[in-house]
N, C-alpha and C. Protein backbone atom coordinates (compact mmCIF):
# COMPACT_ATOMS: atom_id res chain seq x y z
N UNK A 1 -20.43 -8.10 -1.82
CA UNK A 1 -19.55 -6.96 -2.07
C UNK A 1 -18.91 -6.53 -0.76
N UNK A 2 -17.64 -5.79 -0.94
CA UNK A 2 -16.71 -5.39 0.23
C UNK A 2 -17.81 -4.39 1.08
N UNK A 3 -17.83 -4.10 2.15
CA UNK A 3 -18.01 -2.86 2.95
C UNK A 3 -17.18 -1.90 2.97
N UNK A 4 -17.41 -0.79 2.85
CA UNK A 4 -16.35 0.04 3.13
C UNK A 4 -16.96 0.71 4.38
N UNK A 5 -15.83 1.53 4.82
CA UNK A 5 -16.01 2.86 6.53
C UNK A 5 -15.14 3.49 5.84
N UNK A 6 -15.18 4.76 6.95
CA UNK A 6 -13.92 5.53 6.96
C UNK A 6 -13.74 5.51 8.12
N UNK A 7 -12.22 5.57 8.96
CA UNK A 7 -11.54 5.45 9.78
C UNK A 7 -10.24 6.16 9.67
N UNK A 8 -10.28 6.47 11.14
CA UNK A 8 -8.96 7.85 11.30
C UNK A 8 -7.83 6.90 11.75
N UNK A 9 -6.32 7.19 11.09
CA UNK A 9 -5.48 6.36 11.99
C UNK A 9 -4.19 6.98 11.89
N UNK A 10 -3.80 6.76 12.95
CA UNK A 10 -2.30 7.57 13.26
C UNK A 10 -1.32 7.34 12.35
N UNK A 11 -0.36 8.68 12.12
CA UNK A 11 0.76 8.19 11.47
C UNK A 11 1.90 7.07 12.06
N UNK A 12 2.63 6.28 10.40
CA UNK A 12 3.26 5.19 10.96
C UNK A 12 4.35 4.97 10.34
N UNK A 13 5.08 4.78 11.30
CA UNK A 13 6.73 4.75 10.20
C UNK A 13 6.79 3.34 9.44
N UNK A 14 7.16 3.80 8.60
CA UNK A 14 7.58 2.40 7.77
C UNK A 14 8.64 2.70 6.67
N UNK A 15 8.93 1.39 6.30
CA UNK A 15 10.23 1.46 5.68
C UNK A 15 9.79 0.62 3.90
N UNK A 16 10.36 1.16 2.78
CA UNK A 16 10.52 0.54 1.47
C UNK A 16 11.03 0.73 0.89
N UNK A 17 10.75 -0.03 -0.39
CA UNK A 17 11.71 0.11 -1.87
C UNK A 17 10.83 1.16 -2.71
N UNK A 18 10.94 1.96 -3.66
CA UNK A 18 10.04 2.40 -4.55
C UNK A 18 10.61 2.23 -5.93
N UNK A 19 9.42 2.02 -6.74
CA UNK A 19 10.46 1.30 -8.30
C UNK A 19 9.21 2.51 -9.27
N UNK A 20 9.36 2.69 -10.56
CA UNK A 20 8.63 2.99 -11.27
C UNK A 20 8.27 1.67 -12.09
N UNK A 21 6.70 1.35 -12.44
CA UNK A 21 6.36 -0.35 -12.78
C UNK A 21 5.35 0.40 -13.81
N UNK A 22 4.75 -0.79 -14.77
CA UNK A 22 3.99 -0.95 -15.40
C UNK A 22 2.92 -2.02 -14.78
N UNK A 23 1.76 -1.82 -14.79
CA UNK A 23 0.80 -3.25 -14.57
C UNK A 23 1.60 -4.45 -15.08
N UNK A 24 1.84 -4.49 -15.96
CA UNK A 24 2.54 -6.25 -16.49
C UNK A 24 3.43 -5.99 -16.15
N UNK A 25 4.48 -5.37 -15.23
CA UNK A 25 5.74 -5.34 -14.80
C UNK A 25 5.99 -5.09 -13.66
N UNK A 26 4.38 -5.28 -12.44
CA UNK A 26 4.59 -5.22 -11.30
C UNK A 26 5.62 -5.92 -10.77
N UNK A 27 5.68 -7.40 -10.76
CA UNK A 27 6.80 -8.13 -10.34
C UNK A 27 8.04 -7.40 -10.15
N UNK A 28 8.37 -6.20 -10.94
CA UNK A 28 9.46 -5.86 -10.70
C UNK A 28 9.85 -5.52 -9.09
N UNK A 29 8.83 -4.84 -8.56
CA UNK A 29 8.73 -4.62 -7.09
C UNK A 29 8.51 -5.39 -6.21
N UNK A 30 7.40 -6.03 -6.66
CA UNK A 30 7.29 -7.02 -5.73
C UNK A 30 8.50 -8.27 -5.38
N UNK A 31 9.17 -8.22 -6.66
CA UNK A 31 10.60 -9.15 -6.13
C UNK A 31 11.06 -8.38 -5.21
N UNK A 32 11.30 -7.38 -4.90
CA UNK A 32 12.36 -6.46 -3.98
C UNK A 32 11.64 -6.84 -1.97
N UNK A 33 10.46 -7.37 -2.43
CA UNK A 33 10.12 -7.58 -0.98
C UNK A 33 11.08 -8.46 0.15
N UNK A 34 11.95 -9.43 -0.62
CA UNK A 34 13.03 -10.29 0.28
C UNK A 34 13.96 -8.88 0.67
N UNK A 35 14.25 -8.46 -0.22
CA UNK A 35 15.33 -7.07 0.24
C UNK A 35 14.75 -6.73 1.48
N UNK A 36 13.78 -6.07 1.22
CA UNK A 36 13.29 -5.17 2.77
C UNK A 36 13.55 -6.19 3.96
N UNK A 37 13.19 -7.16 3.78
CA UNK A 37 12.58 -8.18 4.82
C UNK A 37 14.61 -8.39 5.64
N UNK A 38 15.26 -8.59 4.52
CA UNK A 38 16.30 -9.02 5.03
C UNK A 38 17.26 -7.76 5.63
N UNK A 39 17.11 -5.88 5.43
CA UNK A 39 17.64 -5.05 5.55
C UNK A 39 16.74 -4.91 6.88
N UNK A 40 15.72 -5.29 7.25
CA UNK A 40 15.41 -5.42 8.59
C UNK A 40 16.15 -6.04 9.50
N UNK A 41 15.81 -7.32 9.09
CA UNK A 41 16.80 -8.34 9.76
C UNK A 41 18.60 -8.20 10.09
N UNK A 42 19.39 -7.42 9.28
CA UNK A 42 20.38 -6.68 9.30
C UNK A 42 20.59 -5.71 10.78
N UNK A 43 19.26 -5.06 10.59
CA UNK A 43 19.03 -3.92 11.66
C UNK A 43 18.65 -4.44 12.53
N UNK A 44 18.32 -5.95 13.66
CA UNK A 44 17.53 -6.45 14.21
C UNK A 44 16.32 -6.06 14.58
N UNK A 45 15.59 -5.68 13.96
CA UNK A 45 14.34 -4.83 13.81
C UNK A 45 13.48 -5.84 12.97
N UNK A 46 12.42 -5.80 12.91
CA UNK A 46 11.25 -6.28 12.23
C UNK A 46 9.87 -5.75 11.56
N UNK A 47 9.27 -6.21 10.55
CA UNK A 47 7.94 -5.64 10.68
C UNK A 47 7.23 -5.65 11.33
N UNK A 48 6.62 -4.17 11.68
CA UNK A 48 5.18 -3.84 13.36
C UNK A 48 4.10 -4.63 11.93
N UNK A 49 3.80 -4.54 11.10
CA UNK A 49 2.18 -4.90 10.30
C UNK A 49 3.00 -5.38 9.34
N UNK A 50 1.03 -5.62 8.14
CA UNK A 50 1.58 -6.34 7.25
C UNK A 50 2.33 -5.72 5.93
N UNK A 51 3.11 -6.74 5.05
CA UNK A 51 3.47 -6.00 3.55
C UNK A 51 2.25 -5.20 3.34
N UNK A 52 3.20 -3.80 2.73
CA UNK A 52 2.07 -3.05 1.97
C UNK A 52 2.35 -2.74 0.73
N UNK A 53 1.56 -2.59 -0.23
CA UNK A 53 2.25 -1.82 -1.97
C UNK A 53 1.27 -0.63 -1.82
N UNK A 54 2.08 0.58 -2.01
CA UNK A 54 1.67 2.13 -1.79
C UNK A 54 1.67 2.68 -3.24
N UNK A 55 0.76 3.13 -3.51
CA UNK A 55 0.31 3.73 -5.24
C UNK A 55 0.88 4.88 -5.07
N UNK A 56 2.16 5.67 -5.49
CA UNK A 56 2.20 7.46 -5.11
C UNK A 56 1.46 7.78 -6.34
N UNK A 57 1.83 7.37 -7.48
CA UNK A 57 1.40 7.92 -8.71
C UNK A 57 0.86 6.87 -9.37
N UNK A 58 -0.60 7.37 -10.11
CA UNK A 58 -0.83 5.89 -10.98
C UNK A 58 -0.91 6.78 -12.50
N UNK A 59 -0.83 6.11 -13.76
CA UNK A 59 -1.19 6.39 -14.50
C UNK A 59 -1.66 4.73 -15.28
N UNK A 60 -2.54 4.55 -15.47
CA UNK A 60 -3.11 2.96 -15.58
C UNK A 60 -1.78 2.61 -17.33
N UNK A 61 -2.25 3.33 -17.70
CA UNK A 61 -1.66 3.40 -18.97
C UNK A 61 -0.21 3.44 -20.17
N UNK A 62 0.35 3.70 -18.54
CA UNK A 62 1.72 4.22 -18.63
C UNK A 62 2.49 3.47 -17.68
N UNK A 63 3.13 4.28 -16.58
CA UNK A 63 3.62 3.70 -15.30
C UNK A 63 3.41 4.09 -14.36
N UNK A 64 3.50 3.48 -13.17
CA UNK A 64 2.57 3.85 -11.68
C UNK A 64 4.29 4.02 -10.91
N UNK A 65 4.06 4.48 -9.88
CA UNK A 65 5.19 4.80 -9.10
C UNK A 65 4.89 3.93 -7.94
N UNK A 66 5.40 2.81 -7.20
CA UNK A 66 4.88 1.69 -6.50
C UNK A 66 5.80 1.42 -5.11
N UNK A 67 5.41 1.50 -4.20
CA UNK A 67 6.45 1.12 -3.18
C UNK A 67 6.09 0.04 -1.93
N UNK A 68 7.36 -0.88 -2.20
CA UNK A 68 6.96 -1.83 -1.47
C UNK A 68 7.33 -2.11 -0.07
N UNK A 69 6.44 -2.21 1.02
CA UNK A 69 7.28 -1.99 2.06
C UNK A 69 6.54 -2.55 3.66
N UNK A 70 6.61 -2.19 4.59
CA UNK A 70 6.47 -2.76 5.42
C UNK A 70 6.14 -1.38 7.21
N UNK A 71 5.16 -1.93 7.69
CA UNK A 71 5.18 -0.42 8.93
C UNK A 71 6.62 -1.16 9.55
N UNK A 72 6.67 -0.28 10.59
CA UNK A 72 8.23 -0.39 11.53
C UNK A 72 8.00 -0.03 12.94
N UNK A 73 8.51 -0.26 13.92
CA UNK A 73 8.46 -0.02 15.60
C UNK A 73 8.28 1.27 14.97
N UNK A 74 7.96 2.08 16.69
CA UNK A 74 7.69 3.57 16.33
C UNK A 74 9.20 3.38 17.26
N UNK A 75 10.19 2.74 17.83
CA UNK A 75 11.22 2.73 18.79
C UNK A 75 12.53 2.53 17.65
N UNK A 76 12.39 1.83 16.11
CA UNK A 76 13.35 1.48 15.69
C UNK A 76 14.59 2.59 15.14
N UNK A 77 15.31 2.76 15.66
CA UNK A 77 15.86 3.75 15.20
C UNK A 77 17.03 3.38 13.68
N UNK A 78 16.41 3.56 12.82
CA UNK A 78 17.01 3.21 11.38
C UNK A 78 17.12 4.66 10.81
N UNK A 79 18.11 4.03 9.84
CA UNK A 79 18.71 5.19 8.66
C UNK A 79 18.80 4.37 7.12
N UNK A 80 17.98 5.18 6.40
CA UNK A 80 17.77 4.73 5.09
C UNK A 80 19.01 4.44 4.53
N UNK A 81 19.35 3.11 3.73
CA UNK A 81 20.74 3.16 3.23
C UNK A 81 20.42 2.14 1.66
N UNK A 82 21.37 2.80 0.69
CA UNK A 82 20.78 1.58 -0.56
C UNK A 82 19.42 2.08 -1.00
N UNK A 83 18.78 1.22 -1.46
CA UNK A 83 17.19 1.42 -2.13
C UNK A 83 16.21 1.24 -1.29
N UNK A 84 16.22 1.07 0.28
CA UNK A 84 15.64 1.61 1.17
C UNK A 84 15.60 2.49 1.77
N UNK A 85 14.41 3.24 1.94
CA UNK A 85 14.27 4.25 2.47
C UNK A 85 12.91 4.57 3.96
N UNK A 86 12.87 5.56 4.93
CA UNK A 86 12.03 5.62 5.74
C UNK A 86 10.70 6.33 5.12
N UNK A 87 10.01 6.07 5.93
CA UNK A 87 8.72 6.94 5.17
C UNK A 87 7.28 7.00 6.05
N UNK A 88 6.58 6.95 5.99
CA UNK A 88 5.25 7.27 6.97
C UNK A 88 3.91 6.36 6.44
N UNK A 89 2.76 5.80 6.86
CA UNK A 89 1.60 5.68 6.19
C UNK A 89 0.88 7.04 7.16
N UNK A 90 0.64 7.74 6.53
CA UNK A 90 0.06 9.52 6.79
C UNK A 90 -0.59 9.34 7.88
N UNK A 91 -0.93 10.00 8.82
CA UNK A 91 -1.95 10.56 9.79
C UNK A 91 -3.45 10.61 8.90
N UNK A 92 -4.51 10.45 9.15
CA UNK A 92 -5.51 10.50 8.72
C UNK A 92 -6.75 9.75 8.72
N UNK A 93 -7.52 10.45 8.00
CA UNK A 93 -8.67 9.71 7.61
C UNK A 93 -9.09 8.80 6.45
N UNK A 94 -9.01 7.87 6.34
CA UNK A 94 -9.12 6.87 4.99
C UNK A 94 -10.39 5.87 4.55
N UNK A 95 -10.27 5.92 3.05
CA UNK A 95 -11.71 5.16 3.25
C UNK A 95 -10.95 3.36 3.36
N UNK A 96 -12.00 2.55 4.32
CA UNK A 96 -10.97 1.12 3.60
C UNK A 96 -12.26 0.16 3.70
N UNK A 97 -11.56 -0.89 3.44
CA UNK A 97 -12.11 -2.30 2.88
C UNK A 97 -11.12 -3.77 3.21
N UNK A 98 -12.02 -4.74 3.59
CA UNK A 98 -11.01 -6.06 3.25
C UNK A 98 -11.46 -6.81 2.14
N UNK A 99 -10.99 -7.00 1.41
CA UNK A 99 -11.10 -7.86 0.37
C UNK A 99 -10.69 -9.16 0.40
N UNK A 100 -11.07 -10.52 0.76
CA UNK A 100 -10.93 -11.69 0.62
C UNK A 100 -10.83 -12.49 -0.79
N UNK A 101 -10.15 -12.87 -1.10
CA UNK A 101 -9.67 -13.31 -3.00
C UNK A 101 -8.18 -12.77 -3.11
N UNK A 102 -8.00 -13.72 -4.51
CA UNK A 102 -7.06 -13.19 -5.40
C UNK A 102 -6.90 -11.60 -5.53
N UNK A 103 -5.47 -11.31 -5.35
CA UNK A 103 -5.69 -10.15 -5.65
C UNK A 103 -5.53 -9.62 -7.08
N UNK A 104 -5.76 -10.29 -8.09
CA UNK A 104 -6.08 -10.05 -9.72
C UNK A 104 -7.62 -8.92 -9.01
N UNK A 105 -8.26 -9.59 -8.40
CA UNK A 105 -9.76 -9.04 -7.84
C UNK A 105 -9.69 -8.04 -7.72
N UNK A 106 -8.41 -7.12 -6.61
CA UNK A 106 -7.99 -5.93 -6.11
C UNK A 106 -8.97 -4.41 -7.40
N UNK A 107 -8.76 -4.87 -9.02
CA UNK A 107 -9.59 -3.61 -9.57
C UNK A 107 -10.67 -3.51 -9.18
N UNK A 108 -11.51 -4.88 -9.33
CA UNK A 108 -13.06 -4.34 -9.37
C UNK A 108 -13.01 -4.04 -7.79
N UNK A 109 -12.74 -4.24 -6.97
CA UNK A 109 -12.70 -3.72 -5.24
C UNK A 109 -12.46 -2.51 -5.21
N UNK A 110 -11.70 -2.03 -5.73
CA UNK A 110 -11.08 -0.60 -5.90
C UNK A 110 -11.60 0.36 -6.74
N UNK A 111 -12.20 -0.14 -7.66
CA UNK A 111 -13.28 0.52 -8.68
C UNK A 111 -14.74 0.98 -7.44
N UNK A 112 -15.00 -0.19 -7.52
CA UNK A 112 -16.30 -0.22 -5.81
C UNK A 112 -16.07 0.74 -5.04
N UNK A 113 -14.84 0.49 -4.80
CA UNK A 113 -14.83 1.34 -3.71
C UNK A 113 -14.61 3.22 -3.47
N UNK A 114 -13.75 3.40 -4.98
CA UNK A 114 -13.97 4.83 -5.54
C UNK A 114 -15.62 5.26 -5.39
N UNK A 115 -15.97 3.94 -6.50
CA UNK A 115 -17.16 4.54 -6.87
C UNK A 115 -18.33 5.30 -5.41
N UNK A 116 -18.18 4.30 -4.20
CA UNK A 116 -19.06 4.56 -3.21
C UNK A 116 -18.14 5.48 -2.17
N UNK A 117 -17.18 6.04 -2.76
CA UNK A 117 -17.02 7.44 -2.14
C UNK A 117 -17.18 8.39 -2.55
N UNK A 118 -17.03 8.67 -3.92
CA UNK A 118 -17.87 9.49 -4.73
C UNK A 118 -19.27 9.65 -4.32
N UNK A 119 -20.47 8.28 -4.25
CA UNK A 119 -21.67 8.43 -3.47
C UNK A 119 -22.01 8.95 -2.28
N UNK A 120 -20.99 8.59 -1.50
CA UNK A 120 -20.99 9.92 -0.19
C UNK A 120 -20.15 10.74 0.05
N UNK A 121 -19.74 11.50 -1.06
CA UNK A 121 -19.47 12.96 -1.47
C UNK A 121 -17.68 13.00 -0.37
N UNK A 122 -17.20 11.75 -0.65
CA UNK A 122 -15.81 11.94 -0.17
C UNK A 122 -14.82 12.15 -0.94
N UNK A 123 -13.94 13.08 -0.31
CA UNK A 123 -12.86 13.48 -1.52
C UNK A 123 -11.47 13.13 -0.89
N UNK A 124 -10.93 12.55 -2.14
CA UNK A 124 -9.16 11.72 -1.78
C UNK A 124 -8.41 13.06 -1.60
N UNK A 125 -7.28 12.60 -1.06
CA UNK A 125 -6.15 13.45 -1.14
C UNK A 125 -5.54 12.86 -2.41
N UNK A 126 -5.51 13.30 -3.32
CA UNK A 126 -4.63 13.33 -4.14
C UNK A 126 -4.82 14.52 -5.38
N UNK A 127 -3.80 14.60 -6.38
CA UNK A 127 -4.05 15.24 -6.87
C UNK A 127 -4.09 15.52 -8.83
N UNK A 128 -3.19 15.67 -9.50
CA UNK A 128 -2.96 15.55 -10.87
C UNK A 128 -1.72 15.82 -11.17
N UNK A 129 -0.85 15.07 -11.79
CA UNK A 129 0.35 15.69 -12.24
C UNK A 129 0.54 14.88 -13.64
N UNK A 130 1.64 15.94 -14.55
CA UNK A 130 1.58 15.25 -15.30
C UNK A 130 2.17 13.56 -15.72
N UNK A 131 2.72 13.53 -14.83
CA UNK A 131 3.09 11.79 -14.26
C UNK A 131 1.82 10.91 -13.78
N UNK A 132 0.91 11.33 -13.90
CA UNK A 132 -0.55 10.59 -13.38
C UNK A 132 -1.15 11.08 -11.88
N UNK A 133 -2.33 10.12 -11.74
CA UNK A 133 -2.57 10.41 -10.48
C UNK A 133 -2.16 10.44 -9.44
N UNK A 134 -1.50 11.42 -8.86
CA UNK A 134 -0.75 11.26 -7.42
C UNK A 134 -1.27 11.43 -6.45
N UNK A 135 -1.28 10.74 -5.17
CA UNK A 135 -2.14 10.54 -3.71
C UNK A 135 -1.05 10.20 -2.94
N UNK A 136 -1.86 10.90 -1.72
CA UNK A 136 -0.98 11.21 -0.69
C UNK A 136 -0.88 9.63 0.58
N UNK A 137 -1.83 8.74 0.07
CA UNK A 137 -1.88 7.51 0.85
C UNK A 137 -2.87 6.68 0.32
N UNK A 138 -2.50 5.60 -0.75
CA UNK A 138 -3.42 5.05 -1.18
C UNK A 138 -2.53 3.22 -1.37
N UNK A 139 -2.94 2.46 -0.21
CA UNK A 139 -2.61 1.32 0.02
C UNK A 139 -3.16 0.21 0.20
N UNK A 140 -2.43 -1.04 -0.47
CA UNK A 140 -2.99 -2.60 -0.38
C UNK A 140 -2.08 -3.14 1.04
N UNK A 141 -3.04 -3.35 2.03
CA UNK A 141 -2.17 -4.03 2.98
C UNK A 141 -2.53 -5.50 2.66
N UNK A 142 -1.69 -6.75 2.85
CA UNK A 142 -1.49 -7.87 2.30
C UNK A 142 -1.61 -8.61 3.84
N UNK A 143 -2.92 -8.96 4.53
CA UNK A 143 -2.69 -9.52 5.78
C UNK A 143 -2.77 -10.83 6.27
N UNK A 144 -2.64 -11.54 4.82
CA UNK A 144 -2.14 -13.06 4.63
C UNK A 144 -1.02 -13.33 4.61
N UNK A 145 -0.23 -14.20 5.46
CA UNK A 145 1.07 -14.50 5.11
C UNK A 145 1.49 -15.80 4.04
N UNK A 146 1.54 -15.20 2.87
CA UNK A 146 2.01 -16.37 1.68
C UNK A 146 2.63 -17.66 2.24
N UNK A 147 3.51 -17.39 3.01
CA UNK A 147 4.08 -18.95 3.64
C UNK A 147 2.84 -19.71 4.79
N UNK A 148 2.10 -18.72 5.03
CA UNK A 148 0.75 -19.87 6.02
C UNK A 148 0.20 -20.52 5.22
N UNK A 149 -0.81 -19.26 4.30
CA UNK A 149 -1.43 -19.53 3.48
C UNK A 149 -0.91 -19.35 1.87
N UNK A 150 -0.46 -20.11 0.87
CA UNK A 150 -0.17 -20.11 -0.02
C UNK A 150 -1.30 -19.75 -1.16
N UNK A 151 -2.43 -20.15 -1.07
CA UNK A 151 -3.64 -20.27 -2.29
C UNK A 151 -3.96 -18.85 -2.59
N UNK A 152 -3.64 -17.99 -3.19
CA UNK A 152 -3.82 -16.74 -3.39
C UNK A 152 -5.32 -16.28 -3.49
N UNK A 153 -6.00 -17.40 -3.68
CA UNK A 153 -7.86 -17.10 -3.33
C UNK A 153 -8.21 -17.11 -1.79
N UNK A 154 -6.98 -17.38 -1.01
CA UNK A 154 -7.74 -17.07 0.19
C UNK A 154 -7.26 -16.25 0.75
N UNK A 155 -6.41 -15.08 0.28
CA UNK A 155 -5.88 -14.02 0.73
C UNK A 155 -6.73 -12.86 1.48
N UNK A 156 -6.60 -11.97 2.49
CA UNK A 156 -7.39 -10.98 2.56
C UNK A 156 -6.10 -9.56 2.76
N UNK A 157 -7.04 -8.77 1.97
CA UNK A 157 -6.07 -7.67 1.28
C UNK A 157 -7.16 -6.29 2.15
N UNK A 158 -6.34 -4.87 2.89
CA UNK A 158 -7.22 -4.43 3.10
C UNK A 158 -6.87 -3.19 2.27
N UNK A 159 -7.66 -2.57 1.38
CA UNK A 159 -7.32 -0.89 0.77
C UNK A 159 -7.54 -0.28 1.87
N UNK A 160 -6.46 0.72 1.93
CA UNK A 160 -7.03 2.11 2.85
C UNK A 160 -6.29 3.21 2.00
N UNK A 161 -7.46 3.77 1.03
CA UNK A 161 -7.32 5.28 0.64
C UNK A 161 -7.41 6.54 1.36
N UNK A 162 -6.32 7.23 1.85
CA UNK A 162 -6.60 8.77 2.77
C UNK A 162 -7.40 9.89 1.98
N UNK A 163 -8.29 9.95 2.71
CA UNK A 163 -9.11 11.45 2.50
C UNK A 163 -8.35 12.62 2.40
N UNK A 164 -9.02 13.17 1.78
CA UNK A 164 -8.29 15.14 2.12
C UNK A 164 -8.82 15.39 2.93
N UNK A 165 -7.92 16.37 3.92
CA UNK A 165 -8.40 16.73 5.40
C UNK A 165 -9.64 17.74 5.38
């Protein structure tokens, strides 16, 4: 099973797309990842880390609010234009994990990993709306690069959910 910590980490600019998706209709976002990659490249700028997909809102059942995107220099000086936009991964404290596998795997990791913060009495930032669960930083960083490594079982994926302060 994953380990989890919690770990404090600075805020970080980054840049994405945000789509409203269904589980069977993630793809919709995740196609948009060439976009970002190439509206960088536009800007001669690049990604500082790896792809990330950011949960603002989930509702398992319905639709999740999903954004796909990438950190950025803290030097790049960009302006959101089109279906990109700037944005932050928060200042804070988060619980995380690496997960090695497929990321089909990503629930039961993420289930785990709720569950054993609940066991030591940690509480998310997020909150309730009627659009689903909304959180203030709850992310899959993707720190395999698909073109090295192609086999999606040997991926390593890290969650980092932010705490409430």
């Amino acid at each position: 099973m994953s380990q989890f910590r919690v770990e404090t980490r600075p805020e970080t600019p980054t840049v994405g797309i945000t789509e409203n998706v269904t589980m069977t209709g993630f793809a919709k976002i995740a196609d948009r990842i060439p976009e970002i990659v190439a509206w960088l490249a536009e800007r001669d700028t690049h990604p500082a880390g790896p792809l990330f997909f950011r949960f603002h809102v989930i509702d398992m059942a319905a639709e999740l609010v999903v954004e796909a995107g990438f950190p950025v220099p803290d030097d790049a000086a960009l302006t959101p234009s089109g279906d990109v936009t700037l944005g932050t991964v928060p200042a804070g404290r988060y619980v995380t994990t690496v997960h090695h596998g497929h990321p089909d795997e990503l629930i039961d990791v993420t289930g785990a990993l709720l569950q054993w913060a609940a066991g030591e009495g940690l509480t998310f930032d997020r909150h309730d709306t009627d659009a689903g669960d909304a959180w203030a930083g709850r992310f899959e960083f993707y720190l395999t690069d698909p073109r090295e490594q192609p086999d999606m079982a040997e991926w390593d994926t890290e969650l980092a959910f932010k705490l409430a302060d």
